[in-house]
Protein backbone atom coordinates (compact mmCIF):
# COMPACT_ATOMS: atom_id res chain seq x y z
CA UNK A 1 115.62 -111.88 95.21
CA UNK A 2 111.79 -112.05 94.78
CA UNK A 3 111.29 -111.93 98.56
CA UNK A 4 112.95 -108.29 98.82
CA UNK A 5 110.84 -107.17 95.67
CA UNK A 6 107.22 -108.40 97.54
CA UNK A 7 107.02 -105.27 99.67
CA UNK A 8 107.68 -103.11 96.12
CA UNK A 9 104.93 -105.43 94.09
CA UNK A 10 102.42 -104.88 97.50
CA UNK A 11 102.84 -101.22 97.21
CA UNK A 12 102.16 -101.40 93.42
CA UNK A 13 99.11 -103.17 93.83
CA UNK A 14 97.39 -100.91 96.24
CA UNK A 15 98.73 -97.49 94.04
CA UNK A 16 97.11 -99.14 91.35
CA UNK A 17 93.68 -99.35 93.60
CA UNK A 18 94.26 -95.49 94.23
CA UNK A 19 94.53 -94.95 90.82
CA UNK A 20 91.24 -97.08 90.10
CA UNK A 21 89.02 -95.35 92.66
CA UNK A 22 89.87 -91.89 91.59
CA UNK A 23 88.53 -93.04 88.32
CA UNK A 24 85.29 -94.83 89.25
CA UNK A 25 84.48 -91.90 91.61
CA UNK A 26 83.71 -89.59 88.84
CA UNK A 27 87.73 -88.89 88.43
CA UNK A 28 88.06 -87.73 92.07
CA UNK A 29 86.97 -84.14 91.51
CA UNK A 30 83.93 -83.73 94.30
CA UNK A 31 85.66 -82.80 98.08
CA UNK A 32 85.29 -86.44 99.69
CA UNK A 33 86.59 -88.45 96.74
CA UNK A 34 89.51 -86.08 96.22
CA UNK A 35 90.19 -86.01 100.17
CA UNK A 36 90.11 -89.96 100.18
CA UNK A 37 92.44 -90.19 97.55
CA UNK A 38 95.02 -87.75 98.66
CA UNK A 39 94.68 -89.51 102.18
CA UNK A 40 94.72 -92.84 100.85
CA UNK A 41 98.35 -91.46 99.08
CA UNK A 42 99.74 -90.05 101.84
CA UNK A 43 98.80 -93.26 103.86
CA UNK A 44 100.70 -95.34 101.08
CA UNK A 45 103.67 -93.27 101.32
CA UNK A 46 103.73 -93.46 105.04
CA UNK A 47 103.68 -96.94 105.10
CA UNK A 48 106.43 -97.16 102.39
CA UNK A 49 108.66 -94.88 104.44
CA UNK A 50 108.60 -97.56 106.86
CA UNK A 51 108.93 -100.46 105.41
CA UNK A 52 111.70 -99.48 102.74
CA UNK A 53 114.05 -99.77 106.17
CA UNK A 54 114.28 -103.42 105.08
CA UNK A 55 115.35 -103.39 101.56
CA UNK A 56 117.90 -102.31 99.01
CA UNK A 57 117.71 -98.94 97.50
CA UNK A 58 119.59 -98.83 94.15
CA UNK A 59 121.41 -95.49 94.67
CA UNK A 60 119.93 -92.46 92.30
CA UNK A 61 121.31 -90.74 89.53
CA UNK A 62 122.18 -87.44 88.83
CA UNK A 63 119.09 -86.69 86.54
CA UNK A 64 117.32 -88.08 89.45
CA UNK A 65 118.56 -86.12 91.91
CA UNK A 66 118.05 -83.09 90.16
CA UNK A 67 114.50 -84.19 89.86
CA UNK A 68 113.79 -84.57 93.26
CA UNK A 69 115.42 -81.43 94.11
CA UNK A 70 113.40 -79.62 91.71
CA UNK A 71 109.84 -80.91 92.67
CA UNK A 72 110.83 -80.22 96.32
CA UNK A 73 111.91 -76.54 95.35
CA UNK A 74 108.46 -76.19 93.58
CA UNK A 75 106.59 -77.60 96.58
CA UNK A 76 108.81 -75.07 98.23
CA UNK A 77 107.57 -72.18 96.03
CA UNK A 78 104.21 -72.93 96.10
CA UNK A 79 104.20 -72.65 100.23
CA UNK A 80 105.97 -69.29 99.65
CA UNK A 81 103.18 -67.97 97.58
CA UNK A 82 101.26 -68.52 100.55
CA UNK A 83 102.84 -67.22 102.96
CA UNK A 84 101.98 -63.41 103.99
CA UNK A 85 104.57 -60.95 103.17
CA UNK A 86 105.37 -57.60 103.61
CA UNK A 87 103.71 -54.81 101.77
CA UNK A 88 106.98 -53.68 100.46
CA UNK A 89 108.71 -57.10 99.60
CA UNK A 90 104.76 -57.90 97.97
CA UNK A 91 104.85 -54.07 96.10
CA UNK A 92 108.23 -54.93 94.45
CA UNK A 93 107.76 -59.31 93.78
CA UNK A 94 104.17 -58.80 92.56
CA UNK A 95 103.06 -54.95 91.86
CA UNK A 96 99.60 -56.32 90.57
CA UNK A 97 99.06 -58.06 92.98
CA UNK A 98 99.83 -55.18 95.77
CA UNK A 99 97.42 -53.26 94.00
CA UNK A 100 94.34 -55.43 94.01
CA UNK A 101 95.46 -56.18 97.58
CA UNK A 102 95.26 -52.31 98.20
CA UNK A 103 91.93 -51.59 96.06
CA UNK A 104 89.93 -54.39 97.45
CA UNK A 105 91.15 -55.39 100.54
CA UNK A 106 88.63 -53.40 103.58
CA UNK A 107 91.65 -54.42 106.37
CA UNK A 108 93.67 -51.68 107.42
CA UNK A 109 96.29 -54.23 107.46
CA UNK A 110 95.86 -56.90 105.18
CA UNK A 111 97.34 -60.73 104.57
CA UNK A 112 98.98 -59.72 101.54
CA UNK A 113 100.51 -63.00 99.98
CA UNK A 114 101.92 -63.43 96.45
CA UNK A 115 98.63 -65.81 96.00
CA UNK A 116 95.40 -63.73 95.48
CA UNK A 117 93.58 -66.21 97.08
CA UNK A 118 96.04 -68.41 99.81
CA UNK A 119 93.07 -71.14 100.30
CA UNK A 120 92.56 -71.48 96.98
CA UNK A 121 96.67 -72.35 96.80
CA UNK A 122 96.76 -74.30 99.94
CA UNK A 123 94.04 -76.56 98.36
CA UNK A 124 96.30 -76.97 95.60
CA UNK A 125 99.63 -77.58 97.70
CA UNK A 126 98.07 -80.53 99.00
CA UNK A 127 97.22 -81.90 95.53
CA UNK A 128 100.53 -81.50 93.88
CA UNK A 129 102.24 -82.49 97.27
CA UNK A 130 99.91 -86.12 96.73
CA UNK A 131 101.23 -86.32 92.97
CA UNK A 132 104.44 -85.90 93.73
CA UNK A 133 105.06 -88.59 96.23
CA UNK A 134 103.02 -90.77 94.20
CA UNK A 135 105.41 -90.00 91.26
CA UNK A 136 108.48 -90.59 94.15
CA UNK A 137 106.81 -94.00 95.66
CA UNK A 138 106.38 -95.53 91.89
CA UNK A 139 109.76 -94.27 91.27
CA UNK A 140 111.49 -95.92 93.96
CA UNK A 141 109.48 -98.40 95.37
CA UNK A 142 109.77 -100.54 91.66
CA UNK A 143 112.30 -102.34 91.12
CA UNK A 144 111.67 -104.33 88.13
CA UNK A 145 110.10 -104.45 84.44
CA UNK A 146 108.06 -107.43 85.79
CA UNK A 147 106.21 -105.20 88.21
CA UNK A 148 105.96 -102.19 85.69
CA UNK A 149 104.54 -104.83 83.36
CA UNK A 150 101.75 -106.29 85.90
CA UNK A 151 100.65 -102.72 86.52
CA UNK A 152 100.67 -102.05 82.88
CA UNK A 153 98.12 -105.28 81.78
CA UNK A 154 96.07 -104.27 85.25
CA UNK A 155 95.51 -100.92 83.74
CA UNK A 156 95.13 -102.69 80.20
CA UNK A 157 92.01 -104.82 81.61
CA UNK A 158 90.69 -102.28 83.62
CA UNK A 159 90.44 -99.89 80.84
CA UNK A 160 88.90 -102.46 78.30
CA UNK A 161 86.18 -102.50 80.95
CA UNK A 162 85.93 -99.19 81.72
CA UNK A 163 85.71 -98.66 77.90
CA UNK A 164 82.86 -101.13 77.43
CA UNK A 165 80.88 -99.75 80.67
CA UNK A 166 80.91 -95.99 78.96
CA UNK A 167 79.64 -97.34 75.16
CA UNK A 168 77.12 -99.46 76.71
CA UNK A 169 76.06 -96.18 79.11
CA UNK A 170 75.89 -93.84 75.76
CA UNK A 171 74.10 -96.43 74.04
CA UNK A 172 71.22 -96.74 76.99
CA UNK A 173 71.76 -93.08 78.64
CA UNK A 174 68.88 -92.23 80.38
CA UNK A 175 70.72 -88.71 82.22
CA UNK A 176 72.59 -90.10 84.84
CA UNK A 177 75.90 -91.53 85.48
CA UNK A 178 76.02 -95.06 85.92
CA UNK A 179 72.52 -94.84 85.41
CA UNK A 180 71.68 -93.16 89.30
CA UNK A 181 73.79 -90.27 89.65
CA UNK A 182 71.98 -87.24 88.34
CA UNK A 183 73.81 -84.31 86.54
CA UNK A 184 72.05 -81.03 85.74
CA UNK A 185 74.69 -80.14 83.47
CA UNK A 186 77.71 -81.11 81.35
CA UNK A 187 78.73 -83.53 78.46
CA UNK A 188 79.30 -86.97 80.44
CA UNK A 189 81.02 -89.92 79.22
CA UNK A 190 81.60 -93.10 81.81
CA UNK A 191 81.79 -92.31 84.50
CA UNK A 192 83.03 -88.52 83.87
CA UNK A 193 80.45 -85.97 84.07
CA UNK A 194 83.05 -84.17 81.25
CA UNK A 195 83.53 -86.02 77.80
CA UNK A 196 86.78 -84.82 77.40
CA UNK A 197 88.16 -85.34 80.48
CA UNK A 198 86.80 -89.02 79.57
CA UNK A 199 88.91 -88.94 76.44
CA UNK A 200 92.04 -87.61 78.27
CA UNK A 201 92.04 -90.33 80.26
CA UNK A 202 91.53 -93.31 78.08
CA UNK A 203 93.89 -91.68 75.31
CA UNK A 204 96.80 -91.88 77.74
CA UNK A 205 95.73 -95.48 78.52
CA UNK A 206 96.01 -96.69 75.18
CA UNK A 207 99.21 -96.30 73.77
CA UNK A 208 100.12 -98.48 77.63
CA UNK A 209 97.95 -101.19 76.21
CA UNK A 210 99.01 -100.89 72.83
CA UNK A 211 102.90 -101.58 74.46
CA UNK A 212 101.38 -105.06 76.32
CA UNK A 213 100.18 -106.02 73.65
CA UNK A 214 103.40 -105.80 71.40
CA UNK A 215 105.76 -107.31 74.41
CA UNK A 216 103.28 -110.82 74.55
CA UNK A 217 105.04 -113.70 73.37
CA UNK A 218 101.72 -115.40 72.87
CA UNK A 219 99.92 -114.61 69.44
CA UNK A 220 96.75 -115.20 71.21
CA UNK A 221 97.80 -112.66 74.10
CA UNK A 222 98.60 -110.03 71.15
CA UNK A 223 95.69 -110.20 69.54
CA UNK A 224 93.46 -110.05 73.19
CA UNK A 225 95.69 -106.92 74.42
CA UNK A 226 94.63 -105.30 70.81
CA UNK A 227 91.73 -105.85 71.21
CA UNK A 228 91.29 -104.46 74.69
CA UNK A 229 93.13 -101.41 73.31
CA UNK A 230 91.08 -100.91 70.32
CA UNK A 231 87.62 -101.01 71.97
CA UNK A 232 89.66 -98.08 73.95
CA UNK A 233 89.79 -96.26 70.84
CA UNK A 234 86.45 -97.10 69.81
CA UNK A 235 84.94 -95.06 73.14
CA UNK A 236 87.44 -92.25 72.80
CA UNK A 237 86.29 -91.59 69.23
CA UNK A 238 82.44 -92.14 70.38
CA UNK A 239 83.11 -89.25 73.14
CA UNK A 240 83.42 -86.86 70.14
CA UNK A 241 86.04 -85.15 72.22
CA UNK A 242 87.73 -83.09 69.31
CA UNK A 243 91.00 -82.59 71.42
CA UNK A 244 90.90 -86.49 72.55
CA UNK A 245 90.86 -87.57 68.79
CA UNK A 246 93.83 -84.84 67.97
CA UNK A 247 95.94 -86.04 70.70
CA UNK A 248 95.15 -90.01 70.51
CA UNK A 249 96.65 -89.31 66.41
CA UNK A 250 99.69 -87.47 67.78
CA UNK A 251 100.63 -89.85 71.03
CA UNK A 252 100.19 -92.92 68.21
CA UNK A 253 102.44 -90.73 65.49
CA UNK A 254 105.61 -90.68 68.49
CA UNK A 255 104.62 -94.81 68.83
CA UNK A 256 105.37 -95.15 65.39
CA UNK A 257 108.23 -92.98 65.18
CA UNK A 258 110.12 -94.36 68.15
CA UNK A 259 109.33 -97.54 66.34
CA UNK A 260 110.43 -97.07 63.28
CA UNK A 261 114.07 -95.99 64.51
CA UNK A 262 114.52 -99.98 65.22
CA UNK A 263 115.06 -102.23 62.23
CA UNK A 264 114.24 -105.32 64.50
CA UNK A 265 110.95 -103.27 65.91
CA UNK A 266 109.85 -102.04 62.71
CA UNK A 267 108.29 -104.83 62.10
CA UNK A 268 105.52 -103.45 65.08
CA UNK A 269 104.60 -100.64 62.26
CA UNK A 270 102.23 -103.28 60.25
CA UNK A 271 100.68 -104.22 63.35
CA UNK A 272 100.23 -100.36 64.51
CA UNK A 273 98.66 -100.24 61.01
CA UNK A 274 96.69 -102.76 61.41
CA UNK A 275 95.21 -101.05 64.78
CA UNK A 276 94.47 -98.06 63.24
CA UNK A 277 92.60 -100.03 59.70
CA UNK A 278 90.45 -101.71 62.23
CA UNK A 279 89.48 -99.10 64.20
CA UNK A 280 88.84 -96.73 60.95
CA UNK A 281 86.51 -100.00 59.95
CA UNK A 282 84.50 -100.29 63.47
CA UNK A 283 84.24 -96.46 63.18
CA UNK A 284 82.70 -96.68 59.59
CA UNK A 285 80.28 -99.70 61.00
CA UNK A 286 78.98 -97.89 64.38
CA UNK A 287 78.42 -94.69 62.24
CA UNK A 288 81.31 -91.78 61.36
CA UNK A 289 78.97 -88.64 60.50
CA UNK A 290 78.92 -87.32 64.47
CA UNK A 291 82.61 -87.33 64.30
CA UNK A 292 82.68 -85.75 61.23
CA UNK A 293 79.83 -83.26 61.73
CA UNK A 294 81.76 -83.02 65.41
CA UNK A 295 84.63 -81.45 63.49
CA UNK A 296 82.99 -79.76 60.67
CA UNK A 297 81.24 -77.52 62.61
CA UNK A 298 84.01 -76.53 64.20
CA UNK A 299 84.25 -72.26 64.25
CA UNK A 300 87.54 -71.05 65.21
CA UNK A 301 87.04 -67.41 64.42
CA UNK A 302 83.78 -68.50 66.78
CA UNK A 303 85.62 -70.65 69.20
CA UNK A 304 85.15 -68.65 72.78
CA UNK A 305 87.97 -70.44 74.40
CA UNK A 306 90.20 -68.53 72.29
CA UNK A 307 89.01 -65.20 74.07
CA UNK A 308 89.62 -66.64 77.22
CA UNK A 309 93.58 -67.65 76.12
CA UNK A 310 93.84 -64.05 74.80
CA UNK A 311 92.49 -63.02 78.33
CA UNK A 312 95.06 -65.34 80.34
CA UNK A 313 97.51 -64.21 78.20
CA UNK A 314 97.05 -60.34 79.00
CA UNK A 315 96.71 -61.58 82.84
CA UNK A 316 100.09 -63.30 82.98
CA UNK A 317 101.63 -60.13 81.82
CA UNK A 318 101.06 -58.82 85.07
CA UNK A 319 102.00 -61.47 86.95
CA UNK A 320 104.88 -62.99 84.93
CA UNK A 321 107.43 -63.31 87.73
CA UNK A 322 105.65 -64.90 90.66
CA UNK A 323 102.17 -65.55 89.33
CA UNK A 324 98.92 -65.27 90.81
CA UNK A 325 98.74 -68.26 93.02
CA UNK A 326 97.41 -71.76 91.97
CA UNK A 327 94.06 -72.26 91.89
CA UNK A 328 93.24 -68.50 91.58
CA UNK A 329 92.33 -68.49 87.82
CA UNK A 330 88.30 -68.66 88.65
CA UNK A 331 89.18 -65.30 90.95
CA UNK A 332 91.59 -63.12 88.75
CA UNK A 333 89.90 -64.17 85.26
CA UNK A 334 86.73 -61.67 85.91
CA UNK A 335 89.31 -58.86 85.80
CA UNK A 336 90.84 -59.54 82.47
CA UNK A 337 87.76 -61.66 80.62
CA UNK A 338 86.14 -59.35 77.67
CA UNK A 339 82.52 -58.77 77.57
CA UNK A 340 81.50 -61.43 74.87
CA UNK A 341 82.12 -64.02 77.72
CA UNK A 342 78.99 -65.76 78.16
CA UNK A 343 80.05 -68.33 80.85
CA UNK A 344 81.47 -69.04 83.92
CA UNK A 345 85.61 -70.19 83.61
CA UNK A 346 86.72 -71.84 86.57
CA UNK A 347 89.92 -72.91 84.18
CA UNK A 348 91.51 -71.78 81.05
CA UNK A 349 91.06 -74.66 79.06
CA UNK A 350 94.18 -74.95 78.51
CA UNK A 351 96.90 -75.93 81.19
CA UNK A 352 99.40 -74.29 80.14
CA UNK A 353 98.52 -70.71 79.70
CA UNK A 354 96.42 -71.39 82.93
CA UNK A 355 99.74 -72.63 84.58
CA UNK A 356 101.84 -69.71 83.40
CA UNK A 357 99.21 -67.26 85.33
CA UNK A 358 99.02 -69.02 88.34
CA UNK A 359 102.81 -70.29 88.73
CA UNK A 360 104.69 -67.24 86.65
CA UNK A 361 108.19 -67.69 85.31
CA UNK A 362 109.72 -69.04 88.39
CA UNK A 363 107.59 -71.86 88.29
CA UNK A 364 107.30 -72.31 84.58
CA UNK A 365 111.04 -72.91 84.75
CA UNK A 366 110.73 -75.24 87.32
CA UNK A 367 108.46 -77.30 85.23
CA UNK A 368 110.80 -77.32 82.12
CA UNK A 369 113.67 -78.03 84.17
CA UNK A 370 111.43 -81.19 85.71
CA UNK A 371 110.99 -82.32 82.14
CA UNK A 372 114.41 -81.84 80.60
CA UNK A 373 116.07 -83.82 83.52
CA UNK A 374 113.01 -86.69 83.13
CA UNK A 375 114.01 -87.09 79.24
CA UNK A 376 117.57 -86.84 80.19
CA UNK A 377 116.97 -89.78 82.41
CA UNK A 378 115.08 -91.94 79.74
CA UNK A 379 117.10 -91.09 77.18
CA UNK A 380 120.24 -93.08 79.62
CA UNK A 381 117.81 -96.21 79.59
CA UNK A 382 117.62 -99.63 77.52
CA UNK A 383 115.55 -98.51 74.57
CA UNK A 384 115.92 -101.99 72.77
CA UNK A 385 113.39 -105.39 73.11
CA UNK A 386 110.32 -105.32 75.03
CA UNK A 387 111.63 -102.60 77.74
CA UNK A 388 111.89 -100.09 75.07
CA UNK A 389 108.43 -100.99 73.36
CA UNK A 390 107.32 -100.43 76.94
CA UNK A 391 109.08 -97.32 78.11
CA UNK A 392 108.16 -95.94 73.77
CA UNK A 393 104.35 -96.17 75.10
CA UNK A 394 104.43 -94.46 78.21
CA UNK A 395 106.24 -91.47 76.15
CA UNK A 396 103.44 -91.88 73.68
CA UNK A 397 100.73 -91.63 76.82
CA UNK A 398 102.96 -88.96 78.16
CA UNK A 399 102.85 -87.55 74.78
CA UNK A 400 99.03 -88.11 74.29
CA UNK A 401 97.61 -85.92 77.29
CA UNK A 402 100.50 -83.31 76.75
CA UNK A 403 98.70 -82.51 73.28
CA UNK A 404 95.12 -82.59 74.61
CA UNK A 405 95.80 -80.07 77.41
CA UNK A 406 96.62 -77.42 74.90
CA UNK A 407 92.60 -77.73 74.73
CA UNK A 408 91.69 -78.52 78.12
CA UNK A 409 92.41 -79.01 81.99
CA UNK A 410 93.04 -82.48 82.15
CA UNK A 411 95.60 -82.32 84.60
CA UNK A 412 92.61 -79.98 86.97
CA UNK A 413 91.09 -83.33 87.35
CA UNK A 414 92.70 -85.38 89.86
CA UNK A 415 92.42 -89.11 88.45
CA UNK A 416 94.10 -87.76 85.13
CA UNK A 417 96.62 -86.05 87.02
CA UNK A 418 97.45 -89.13 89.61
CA UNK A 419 97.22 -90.84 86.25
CA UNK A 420 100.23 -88.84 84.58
CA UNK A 421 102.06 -89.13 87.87
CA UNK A 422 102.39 -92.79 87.73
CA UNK A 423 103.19 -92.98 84.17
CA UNK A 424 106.36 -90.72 85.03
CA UNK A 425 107.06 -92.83 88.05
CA UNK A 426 106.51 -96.23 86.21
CA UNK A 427 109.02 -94.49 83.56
CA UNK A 428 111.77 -93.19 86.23
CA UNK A 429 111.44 -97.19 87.14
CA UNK A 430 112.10 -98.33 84.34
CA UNK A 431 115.17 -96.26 83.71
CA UNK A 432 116.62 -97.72 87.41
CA UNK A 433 116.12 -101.22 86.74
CA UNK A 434 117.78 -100.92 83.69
CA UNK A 435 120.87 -99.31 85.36
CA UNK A 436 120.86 -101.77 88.09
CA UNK A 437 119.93 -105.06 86.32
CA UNK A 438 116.73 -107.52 87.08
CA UNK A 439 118.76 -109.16 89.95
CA UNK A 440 120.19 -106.45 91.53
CA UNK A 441 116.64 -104.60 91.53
CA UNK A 442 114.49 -107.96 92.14
């Protein structure tokens, strides 16, 4: 049995080095970091292709089914909003669009595609096409809650360190990341050159550590794995990323209500209490007036994000059906942004409303549909024992960077995004070996 799991636990290992690099390379988000790591995915996937010849492939679900048929029909869409089409089939999908086509275009004849800007889209094709099959090789290619488990204390220690590296970095910062790389601007935190994008990755990592540490049977493992996972904490709350400290409180209020359901589980509250005493009592010793002050001066009347969402919101009225194209927001904001906009927006800061623009109804619905049939899947699982603590923190993760994109584009930056992808695939995973049994999917 463990000899036809070793090609699954291989393939694990090296998407967990993916996931890794895109991290340490400032989150994958210049042009050769982000081209490695889509090639280095679609190099993975290639080589799974091949090798999954030799081994046994539970058969899928319905839910899953439905999932894969969706994310193929939205890879499908996305190709179709860049594809040219004619003026009159353009004129009655997209009239907006037709029009700005007509204004600005100098061509007599012009490439008129639902996407404003088809490179722009392409760019983004390739991205979402190297999330999904990431999502699909996690998916498939585990096989067993030993492997999700390995992956899951990998991340655990990986993210302790990365945790300690970016308070040490604050504490000595002398302006560059990992004290060589120079930034002229931003907010940096490890090795991010955005705090928040900092905090939106290490608050989905902690409710995953959080679940190792209540599945060890050792009390000495228990207490190490809470420790790793409140030093996490500690460095999301020293980011002062407002919308990483919102959404670490509302991924850890789902831990503790999925707990609580459990008699046998609910024991897990006093230690989730415990985390959370702790942390409030390292807080109070390192210093909890720049949180404080952090939130305090908080202006939402003030708050210019807030006239960008109003903004988004009028520009997705005219391009509610098919959208504008992803990865066009920097190019159709201009049009629609008010005149007390004193900065550049490359993103909405919030992925959503951003998402609704670019993708319209058609592919909102796709995305809803993607998530009922994922819960619908889960919700089929083993939620009891140490599989359910497991698969109640990667909805809590899941949970944790849904919240903190209503305030930012986490999922814009490609380690958080490959990040999320796993988390659904380790999930799906989870759900088939518990279908299938450990030694039907060992």
């Amino acid at each position: 049995m463990g000899g036809r799991n070793q090609s699954g636990s291989k393939i694990a290992v090296i998407a967990i080095a993916i996931l890794l690099f895109s991290i340490l390379s400032f989150g994958a988000v210049e042009i050769w970091s982000s081209v490695l790591l889509e090639a280095s995915v679609f190099t993975l996937v290639f080589i799974w292709i091949i090798s999954r010849k030799k081994e046994h492939i539970p058969p899928s679900s319905k839910e899953e089914r439905y999932i894969l048929i969706i994310l193929l029909s939205f890879l499908g869409y996305v190709l179709i909003q860049i594809l040219p089409l004619p003026p009159a089939i353009l004129k009655y999908l997209s009239p907006e669009s037709f029009k700005l086509y007509s204004f600005y275009s100098v061509d007599r004849d012009p490439r008129m595609s639902l996407s404003l800007y088809a490179y722009k889209t392409e760019v983004e094709f390739l991205r979402i096409l190297a999330y999904t099959l990431f999502f699909f090789l996690l998916s498939f290619s585990i096989k067993d809650m030993a492997t999700i488990q390995r992956m899951l204390k990998i991340l655990s220690c990986f993210s302790f360190g990365l945790a300690v590296f970016a308070i040490i970095q604050k504490a000595t910062w002398s302006g560059n990341i990992y004290w060589f790389r120079e930034i002229s601007e931003g907010s940096p935190f490890g090795p991010f050159v955005n705090r928040n994008h900092y905090a939106g990755l290490i608050g989905t990592l902690i409710p995953l550590s959080l679940g190792v540490a209540f599945t060890r049977k050792s009390k000495e493992k228990r207490i190490l794995y809470g420790f790793f996972s409140l030093i996490m904490a500690v460095s999301l709350f020293l980011s002062l990323s407002r919308g990483g400290i919102i959404s670490f409180f509302a991924g850890i209020t789902v831990f503790l209500l999925f707990i609580s359901w459990d008699k046998v589980r609910a024991k897990k509250i006093w230690a989730l209490g415990a985390f959370i005493f702790v942390l409030f009592l390292y807080l109070l010793y390192l210093g909890i007036d720049p949180i404080i002050e952090r939130f305090s001066k908080t202006d939402i009347t003030a708050e210019e994000r807030l006239v960008v969402w109003s903004a988004t919101v009028n520009a997705f009225k005219d391009f509610f059906l098919t959208g504008s194209g992803l990865g066009t927001f920097i190019n159709i904001f201009p049009l629609y942004s008010q005149g007390g906009i004193r900065s550049i927006y490359d993103h909405a800061h919030n992925d959503y409303l951003e998402f609704f623009l670019e993708a319209g109804i058609i592919g909102t619905a796709l995305l809803l549909l993607f998530l009922f049939f994922f819960m619908r899947t889960m919700s089929k699982g083993n939620w009891k024992g140490y599989k359910g603590i497991i698969k109640i923190s990667m909805i809590s993760s899941i949970t944790t960077i849904v919240v903190h994109s209503v305030f930012d584009f986490n999922l814009h930056i490609p380690s958080n995004a490959l990040m999320l992808s796993a988390i659904f695939g380790m999930a799906i995973a989870s759900s088939r070996a518990d279908r299938y049994g450990e030694t039907e999917a060992s």
